[in-house]
Protein backbone atom coordinates (compact mmCIF):
# COMPACT_ATOMS: atom_id res chain seq x y z
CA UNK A 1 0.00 0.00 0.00
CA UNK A 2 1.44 3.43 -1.62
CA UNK A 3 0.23 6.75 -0.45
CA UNK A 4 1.25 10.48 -1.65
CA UNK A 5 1.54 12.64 0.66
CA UNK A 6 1.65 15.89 -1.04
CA UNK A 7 -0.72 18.49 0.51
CA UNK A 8 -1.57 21.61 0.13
CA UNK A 9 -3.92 24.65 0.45
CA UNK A 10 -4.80 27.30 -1.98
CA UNK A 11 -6.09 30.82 -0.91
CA UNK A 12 -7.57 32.96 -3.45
CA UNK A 13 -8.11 36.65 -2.24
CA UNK A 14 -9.31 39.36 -3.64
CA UNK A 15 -6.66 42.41 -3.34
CA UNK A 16 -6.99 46.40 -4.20
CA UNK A 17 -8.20 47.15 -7.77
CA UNK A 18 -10.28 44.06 -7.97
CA UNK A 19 -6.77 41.97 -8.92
CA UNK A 20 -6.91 38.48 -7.91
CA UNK A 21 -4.19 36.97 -5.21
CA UNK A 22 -3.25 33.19 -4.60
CA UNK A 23 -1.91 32.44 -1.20
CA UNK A 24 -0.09 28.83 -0.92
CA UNK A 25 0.61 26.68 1.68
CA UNK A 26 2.11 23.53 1.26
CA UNK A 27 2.94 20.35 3.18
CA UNK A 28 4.73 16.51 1.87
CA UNK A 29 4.93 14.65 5.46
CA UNK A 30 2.63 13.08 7.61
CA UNK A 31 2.58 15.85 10.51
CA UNK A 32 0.81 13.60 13.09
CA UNK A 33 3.67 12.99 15.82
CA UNK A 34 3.84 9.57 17.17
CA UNK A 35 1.65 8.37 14.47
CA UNK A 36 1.69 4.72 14.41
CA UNK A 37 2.77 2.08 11.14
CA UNK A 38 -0.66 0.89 10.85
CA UNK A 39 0.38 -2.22 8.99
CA UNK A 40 2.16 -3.88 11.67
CA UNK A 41 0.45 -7.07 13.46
CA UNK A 42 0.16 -4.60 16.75
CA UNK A 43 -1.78 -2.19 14.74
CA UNK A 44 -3.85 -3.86 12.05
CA UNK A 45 -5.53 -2.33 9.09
CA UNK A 46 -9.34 -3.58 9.07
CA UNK A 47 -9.38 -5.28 12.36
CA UNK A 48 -8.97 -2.22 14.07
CA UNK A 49 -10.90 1.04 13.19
CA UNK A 50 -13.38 0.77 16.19
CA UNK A 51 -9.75 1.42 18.41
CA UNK A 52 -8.60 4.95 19.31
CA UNK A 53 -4.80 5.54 19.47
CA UNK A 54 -3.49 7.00 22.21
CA UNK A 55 -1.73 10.44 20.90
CA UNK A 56 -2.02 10.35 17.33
CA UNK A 57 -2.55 13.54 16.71
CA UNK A 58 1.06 15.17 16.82
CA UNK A 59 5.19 14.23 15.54
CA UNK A 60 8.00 15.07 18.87
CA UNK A 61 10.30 13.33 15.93
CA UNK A 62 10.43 16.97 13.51
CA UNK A 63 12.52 20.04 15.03
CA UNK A 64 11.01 23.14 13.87
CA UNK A 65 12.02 24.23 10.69
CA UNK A 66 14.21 26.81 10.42
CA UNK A 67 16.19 26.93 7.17
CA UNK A 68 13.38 26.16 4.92
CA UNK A 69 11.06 28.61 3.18
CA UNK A 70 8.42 30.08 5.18
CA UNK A 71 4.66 30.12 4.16
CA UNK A 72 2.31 31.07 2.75
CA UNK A 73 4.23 31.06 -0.94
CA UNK A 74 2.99 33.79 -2.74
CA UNK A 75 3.57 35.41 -6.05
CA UNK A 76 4.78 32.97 -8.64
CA UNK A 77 5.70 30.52 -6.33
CA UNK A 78 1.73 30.25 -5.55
CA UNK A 79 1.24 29.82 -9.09
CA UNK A 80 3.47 27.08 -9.39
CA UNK A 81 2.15 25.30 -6.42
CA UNK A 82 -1.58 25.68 -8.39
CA UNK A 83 -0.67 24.72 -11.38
CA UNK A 84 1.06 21.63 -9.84
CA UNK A 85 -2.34 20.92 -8.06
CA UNK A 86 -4.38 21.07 -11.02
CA UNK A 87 -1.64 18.56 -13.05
CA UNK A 88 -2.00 16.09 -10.78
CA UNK A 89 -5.86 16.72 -9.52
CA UNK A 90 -6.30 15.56 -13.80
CA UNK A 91 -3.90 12.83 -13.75
């Protein structure tokens, strides 16, 4: 089992003169700290689903960023990050 895990979220604003504004905001991990392999015998798939799991809901394991770009993208980065949604949205 294969998942992508490319995410993101596209803002569009209206700005001064009626012009149109895309704000991006992007994300490519699972986020969800302590998020357990669900496809281990101690965590099955289907046998499951009826369980809640204790703390899945954040990830200790990833330092704050601080070398990468900050968001929201904007500009023609935002652009990019549409026009990437909509190729794969039609693939």
């Amino acid at each position: 089992m294969f998942t992508h895990h490319q995410k993101c979220v596209l803002v569009d604003t209206q700005t001064v003169g009626n012009h149109r504004k895309i704000n991006a905001f992007v994300g490519g991990i699972d986020l969800c700290d302590g998020r357990y392999e669900y496809d281990t015998p101690e965590h099955r798939l289907l046998r499951d689903l009826d369980t809640v799991f204790k703390d899945d809901f954040h990830n200790p394991t990833f330092p704050p960023g601080t070398k990468a770009p900050r968001q929201p993208f904007e500009g023609p980065a935002a652009y990019d990050v549409l026009i990437n949604f909509e190729q794969r949205w039609r693939k």
